[in-house]
PDB file of N, CA and C in Angstrom:
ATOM      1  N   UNK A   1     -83.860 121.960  51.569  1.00  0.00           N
ATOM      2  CA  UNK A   1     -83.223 121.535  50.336  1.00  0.00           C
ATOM      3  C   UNK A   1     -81.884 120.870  50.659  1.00  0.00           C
ATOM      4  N   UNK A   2     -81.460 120.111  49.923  1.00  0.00           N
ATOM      5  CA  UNK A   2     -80.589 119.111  50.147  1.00  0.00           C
ATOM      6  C   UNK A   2     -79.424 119.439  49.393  1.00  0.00           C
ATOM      7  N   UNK A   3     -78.175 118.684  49.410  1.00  0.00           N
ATOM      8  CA  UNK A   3     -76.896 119.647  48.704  1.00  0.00           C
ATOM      9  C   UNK A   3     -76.796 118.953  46.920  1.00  0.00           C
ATOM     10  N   UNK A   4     -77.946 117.702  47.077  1.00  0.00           N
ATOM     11  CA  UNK A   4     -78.052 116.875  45.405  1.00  0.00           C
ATOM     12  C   UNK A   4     -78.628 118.303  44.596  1.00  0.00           C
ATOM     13  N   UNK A   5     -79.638 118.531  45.267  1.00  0.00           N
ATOM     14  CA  UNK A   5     -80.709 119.718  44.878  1.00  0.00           C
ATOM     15  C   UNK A   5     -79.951 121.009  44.290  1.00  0.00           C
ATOM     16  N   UNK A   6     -79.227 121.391  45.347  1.00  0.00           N
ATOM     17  CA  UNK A   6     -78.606 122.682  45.044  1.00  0.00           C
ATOM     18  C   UNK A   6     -77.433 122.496  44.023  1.00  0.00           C
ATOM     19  N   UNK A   7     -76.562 121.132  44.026  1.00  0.00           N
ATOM     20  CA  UNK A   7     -75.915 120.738  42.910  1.00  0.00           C
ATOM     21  C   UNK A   7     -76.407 120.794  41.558  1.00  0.00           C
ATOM     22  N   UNK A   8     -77.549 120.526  41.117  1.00  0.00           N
ATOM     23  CA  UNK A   8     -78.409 120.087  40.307  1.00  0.00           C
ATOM     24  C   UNK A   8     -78.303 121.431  39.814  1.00  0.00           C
ATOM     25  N   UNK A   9     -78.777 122.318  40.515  1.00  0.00           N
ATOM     26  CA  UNK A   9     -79.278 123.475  40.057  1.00  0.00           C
ATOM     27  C   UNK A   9     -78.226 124.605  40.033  1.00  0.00           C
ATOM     28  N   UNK A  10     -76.967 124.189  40.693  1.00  0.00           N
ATOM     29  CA  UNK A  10     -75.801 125.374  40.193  1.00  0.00           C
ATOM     30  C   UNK A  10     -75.308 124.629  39.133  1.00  0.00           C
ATOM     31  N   UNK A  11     -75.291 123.510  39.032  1.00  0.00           N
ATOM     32  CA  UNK A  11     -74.873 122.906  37.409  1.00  0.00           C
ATOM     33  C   UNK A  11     -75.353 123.296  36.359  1.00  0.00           C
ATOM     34  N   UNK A  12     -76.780 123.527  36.515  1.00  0.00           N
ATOM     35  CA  UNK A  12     -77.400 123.943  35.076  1.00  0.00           C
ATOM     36  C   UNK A  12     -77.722 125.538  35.072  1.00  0.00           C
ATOM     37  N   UNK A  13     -77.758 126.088  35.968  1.00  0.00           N
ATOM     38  CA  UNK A  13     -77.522 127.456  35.589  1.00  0.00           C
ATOM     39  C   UNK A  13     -75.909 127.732  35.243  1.00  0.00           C
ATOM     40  N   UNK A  14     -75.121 127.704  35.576  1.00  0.00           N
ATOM     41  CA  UNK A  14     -73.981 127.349  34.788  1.00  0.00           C
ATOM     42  C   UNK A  14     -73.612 126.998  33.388  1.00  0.00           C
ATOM     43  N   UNK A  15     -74.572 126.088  32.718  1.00  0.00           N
ATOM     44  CA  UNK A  15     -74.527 125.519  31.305  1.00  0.00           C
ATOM     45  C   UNK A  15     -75.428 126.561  31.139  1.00  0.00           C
ATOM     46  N   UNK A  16     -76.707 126.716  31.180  1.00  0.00           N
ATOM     47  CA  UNK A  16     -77.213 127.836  31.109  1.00  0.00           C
ATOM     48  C   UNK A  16     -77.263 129.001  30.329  1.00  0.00           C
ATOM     49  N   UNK A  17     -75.906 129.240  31.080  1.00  0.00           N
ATOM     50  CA  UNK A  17     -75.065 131.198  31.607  1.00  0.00           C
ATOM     51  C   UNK A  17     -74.622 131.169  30.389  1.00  0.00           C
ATOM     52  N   UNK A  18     -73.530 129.458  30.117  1.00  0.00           N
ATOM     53  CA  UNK A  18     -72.649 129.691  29.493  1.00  0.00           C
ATOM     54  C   UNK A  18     -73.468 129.484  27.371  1.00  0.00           C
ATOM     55  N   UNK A  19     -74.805 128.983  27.751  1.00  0.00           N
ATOM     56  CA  UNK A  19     -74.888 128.263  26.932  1.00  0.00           C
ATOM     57  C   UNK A  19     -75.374 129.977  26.110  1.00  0.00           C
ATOM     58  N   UNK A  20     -75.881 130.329  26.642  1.00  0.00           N
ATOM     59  CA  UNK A  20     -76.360 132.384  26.457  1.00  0.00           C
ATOM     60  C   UNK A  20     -75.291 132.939  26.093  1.00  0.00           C
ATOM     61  N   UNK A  21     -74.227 133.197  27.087  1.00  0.00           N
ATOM     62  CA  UNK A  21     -72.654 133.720  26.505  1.00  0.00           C
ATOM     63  C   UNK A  21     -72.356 133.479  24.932  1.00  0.00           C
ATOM     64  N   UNK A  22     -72.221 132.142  24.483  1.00  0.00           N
ATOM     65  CA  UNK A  22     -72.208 131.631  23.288  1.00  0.00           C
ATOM     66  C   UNK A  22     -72.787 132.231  22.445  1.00  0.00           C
ATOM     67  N   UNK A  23     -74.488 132.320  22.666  1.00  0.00           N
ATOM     68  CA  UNK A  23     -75.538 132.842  21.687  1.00  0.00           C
ATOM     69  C   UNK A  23     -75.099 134.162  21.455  1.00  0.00           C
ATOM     70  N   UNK A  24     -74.949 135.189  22.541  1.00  0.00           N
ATOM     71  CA  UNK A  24     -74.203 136.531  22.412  1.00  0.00           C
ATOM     72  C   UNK A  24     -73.505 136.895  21.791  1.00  0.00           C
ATOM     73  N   UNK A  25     -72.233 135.994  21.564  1.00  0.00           N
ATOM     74  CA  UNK A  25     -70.896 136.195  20.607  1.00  0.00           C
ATOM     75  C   UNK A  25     -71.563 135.956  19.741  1.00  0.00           C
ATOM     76  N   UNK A  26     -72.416 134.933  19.278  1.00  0.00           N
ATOM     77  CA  UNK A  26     -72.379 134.713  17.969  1.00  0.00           C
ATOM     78  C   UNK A  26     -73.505 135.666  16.977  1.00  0.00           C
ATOM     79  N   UNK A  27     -74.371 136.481  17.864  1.00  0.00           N
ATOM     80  CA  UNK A  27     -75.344 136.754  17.753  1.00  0.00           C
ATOM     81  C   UNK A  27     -74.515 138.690  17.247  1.00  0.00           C
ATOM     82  N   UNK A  28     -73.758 138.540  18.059  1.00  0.00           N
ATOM     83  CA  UNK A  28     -72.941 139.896  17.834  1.00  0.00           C
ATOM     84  C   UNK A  28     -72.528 139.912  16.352  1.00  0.00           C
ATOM     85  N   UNK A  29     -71.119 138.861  16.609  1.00  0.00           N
ATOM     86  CA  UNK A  29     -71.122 138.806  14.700  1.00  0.00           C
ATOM     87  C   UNK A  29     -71.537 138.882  13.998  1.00  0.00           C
ATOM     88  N   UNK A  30     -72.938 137.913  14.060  1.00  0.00           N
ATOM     89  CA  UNK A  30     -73.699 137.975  13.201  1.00  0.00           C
ATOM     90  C   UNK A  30     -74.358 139.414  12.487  1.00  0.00           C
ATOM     91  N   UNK A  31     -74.764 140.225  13.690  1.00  0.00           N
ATOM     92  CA  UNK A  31     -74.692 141.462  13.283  1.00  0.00           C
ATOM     93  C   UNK A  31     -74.139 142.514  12.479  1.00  0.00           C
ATOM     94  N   UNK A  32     -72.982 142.238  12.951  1.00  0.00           N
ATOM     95  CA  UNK A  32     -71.776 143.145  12.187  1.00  0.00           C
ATOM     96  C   UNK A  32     -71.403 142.899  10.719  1.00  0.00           C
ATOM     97  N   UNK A  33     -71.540 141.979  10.207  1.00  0.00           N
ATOM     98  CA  UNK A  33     -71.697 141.790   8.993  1.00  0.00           C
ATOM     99  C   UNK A  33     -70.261 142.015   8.345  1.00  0.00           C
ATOM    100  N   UNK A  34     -69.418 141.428   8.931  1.00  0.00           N
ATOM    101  CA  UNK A  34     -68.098 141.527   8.378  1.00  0.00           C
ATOM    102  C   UNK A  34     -67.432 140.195   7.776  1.00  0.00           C
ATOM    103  N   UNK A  35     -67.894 139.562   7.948  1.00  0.00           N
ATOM    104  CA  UNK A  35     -67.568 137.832   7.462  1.00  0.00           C
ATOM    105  C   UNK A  35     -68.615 137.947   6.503  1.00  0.00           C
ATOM    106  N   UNK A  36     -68.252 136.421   5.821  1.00  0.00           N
ATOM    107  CA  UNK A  36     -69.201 136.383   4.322  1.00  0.00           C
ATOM    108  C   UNK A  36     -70.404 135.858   4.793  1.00  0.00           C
ATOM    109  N   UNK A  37     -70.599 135.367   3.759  1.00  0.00           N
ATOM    110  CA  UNK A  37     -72.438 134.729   4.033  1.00  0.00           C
ATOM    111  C   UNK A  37     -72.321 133.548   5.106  1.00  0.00           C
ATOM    112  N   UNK A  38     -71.694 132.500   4.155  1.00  0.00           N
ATOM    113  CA  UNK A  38     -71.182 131.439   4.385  1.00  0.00           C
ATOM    114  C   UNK A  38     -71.018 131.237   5.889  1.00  0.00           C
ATOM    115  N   UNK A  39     -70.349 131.830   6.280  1.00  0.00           N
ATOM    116  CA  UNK A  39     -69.615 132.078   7.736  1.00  0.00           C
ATOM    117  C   UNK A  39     -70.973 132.448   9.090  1.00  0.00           C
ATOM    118  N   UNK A  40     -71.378 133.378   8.443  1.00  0.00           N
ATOM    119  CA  UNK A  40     -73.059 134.189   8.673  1.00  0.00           C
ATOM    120  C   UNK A  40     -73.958 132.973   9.086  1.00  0.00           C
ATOM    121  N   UNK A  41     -73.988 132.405   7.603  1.00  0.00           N
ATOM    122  CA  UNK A  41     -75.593 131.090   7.807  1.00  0.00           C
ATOM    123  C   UNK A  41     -74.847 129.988   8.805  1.00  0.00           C
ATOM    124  N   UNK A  42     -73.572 129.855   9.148  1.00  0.00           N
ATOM    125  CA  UNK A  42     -73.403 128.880   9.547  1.00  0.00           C
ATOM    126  C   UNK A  42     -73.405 129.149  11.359  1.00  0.00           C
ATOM    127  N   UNK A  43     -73.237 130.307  11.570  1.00  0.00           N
ATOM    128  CA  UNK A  43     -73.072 130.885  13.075  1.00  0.00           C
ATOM    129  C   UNK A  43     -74.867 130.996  13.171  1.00  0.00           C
ATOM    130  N   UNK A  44     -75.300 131.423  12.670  1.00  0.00           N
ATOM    131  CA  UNK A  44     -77.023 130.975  12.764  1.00  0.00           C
ATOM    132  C   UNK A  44     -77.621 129.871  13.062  1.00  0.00           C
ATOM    133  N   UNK A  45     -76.587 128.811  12.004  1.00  0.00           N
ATOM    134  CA  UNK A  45     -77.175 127.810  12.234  1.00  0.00           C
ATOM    135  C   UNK A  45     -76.881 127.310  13.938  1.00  0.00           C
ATOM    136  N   UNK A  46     -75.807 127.563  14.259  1.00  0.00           N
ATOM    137  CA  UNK A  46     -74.995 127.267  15.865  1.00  0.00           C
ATOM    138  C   UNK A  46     -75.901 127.823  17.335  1.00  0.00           C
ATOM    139  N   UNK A  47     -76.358 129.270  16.322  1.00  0.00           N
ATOM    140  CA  UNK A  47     -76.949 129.721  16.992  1.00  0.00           C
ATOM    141  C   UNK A  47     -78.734 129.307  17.850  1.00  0.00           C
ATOM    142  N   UNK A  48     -78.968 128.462  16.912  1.00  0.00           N
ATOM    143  CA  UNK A  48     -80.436 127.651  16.658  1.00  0.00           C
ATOM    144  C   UNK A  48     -80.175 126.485  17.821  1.00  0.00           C
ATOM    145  N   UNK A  49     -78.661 125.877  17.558  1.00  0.00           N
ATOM    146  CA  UNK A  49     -77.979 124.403  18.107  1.00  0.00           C
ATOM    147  C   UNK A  49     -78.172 124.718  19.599  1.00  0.00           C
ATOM    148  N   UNK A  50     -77.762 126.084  19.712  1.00  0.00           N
ATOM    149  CA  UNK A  50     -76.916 126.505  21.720  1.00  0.00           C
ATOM    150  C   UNK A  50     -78.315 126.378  21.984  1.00  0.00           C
ATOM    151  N   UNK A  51     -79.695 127.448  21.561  1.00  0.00           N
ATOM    152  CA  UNK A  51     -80.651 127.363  22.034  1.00  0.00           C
ATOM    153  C   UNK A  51     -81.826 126.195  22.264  1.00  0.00           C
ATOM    154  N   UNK A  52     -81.506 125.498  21.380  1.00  0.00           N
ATOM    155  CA  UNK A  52     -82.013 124.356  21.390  1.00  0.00           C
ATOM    156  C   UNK A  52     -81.587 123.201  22.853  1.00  0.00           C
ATOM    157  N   UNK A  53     -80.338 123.610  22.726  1.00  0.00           N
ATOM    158  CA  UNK A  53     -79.135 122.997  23.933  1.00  0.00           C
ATOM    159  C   UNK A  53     -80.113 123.472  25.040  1.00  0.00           C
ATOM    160  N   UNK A  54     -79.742 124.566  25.065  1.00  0.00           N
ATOM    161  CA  UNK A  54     -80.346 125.474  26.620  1.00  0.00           C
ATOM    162  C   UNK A  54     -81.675 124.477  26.924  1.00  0.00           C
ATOM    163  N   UNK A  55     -82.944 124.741  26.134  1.00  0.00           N
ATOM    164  CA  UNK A  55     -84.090 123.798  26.256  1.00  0.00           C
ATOM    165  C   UNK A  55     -84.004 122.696  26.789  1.00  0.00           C
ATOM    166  N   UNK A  56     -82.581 121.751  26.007  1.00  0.00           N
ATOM    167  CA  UNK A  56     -83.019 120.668  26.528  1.00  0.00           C
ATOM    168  C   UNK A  56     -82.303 120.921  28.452  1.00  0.00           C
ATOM    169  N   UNK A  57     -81.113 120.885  28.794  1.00  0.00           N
ATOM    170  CA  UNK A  57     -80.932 121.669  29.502  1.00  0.00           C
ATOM    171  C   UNK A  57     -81.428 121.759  30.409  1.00  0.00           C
ATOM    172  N   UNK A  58     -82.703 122.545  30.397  1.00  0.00           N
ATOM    173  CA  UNK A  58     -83.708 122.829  31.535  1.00  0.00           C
ATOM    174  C   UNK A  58     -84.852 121.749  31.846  1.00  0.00           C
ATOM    175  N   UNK A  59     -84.734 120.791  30.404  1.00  0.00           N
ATOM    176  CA  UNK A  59     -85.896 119.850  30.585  1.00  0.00           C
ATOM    177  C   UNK A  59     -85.294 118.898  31.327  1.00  0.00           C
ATOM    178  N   UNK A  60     -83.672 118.089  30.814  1.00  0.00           N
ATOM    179  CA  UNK A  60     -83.391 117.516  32.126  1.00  0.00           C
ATOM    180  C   UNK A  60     -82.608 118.009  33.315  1.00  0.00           C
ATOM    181  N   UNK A  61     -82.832 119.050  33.418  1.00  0.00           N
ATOM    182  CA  UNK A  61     -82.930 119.174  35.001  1.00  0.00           C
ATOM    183  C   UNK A  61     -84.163 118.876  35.499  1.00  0.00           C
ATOM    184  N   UNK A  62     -85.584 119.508  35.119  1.00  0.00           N
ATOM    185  CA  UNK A  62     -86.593 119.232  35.687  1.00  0.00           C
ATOM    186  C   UNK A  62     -86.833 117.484  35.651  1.00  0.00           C
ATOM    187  N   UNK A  63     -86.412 117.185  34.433  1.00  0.00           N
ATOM    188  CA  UNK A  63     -86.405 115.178  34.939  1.00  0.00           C
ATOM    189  C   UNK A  63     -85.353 114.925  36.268  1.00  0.00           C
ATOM    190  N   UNK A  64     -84.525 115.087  36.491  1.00  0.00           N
ATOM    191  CA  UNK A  64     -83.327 114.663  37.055  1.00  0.00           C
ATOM    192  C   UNK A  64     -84.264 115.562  38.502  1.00  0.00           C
ATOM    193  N   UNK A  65     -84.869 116.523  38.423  1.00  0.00           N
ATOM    194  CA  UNK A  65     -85.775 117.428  39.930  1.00  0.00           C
ATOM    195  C   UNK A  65     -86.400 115.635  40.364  1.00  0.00           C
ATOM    196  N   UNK A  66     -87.082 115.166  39.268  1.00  0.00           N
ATOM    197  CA  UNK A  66     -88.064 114.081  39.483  1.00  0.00           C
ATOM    198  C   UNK A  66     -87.616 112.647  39.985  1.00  0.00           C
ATOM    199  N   UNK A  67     -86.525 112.362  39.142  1.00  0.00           N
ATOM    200  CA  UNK A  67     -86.293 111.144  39.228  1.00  0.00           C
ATOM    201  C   UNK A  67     -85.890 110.863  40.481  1.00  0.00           C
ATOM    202  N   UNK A  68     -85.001 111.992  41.616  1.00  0.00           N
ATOM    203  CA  UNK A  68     -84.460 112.026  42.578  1.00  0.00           C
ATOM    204  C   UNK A  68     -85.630 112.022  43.378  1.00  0.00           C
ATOM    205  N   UNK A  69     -86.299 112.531  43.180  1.00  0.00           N
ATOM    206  CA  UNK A  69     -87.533 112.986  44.257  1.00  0.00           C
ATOM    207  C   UNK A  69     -87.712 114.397  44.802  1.00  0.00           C
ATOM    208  N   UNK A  70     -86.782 115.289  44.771  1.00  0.00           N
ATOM    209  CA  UNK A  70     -86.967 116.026  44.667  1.00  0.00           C
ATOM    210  C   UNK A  70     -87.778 117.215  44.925  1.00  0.00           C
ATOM    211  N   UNK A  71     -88.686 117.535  43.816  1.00  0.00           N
ATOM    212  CA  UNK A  71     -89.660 118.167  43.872  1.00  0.00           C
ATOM    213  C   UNK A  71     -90.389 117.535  42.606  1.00  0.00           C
ATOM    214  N   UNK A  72     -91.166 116.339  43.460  1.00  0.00           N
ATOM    215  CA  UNK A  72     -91.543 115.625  41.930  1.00  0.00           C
ATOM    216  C   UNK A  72     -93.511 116.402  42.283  1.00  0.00           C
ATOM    217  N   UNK A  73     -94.021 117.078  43.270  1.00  0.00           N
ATOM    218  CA  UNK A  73     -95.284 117.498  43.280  1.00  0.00           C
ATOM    219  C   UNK A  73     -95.338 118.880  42.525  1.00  0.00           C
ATOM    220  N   UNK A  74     -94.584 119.395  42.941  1.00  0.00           N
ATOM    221  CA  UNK A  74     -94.277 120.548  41.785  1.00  0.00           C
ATOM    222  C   UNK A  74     -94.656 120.286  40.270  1.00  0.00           C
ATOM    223  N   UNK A  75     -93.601 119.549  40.125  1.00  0.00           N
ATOM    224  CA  UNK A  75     -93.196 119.696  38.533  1.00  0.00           C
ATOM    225  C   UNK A  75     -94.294 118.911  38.121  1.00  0.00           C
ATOM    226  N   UNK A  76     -95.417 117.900  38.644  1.00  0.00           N
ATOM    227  CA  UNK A  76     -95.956 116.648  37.819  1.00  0.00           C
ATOM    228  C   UNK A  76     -97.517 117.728  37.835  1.00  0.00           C
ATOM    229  N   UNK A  77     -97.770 118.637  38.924  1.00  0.00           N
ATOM    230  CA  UNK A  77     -98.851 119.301  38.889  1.00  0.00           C
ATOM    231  C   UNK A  77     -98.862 120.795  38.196  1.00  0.00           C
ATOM    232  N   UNK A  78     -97.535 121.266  37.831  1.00  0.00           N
ATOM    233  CA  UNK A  78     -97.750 122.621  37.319  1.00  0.00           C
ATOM    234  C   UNK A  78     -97.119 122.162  35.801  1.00  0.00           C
ATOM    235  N   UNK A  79     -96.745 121.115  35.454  1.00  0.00           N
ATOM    236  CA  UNK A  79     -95.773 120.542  34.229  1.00  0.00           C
ATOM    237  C   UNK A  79     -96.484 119.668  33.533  1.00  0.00           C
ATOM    238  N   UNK A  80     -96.847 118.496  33.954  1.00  0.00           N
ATOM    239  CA  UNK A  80     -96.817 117.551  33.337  1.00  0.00           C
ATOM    240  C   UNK A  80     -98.620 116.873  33.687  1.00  0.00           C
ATOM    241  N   UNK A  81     -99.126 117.724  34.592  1.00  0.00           N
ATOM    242  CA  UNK A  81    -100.541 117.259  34.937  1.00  0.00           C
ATOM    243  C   UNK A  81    -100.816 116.335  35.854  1.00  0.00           C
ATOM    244  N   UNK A  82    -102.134 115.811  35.709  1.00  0.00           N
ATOM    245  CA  UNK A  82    -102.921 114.922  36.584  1.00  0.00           C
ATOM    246  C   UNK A  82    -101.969 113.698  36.998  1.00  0.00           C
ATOM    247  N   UNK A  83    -101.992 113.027  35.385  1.00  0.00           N
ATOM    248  CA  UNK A  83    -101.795 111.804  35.417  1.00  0.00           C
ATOM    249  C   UNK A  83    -100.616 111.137  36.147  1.00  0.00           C
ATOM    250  N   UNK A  84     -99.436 112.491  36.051  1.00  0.00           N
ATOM    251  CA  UNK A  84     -97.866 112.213  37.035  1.00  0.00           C
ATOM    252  C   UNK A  84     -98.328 112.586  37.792  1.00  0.00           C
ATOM    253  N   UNK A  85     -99.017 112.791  38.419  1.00  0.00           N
ATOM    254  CA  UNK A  85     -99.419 113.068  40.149  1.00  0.00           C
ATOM    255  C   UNK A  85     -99.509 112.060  40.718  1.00  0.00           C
ATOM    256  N   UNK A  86    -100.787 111.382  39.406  1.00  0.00           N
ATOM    257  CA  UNK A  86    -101.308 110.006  40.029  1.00  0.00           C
ATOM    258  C   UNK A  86    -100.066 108.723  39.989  1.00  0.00           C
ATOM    259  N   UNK A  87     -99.513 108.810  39.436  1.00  0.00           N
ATOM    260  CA  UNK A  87     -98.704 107.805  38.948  1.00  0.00           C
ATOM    261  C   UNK A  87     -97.496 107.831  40.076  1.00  0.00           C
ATOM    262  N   UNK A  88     -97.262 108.775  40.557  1.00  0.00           N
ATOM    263  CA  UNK A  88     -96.387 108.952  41.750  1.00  0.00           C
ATOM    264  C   UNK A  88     -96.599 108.695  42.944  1.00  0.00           C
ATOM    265  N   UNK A  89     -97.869 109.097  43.256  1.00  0.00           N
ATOM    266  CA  UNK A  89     -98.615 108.615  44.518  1.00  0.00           C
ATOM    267  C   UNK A  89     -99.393 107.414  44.889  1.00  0.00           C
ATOM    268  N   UNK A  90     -98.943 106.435  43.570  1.00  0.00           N
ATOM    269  CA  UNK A  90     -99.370 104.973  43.419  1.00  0.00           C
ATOM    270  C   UNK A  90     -98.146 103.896  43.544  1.00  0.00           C
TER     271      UNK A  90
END
């Protein structure tokens, strides 16, 4: 593995970590039920945003695995199928 590789991948576990941390706090509050509604639906809604974040997140890293080269046999045969196999090896 190469130091692009390992960059790649302490970067996004990092956003990650942090993007979870976020969900936690807000997920705590939310609990506790000491703020109004208002305050409530709107940390929910944030809460929907981080996770959504995280997703994408992990999807481009696995593009950014590819585009580099990476580990583009991996990801095109356990991810994305046949057809990126073929399309890579053409």
């Amino acid at each position: 593995m190469d130091i692009l590789f390992w960059g790649l991948t302490l970067g996004v576990i990092g956003k990650v970590l942090l993007g979870i941390t976020v969900m936690l706090v807000h997920w705590k509050i939310v609990k506790e039920h000491k703020i109004d509604r208002k305050v409530l639906k709107e940390m929910r809604r944030e809460w929907n945003i981080a996770f959504l974040a995280i997703i994408l997140i992990i999807i481009g890293y696995l593009l950014e695995l590819m585009a580099f080269g990476i580990a583009p046999d991996i990801l095109c045969n356990f991810i994305l199928g046949q057809e990126c196999a073929q399309m890579l090896a053409s």
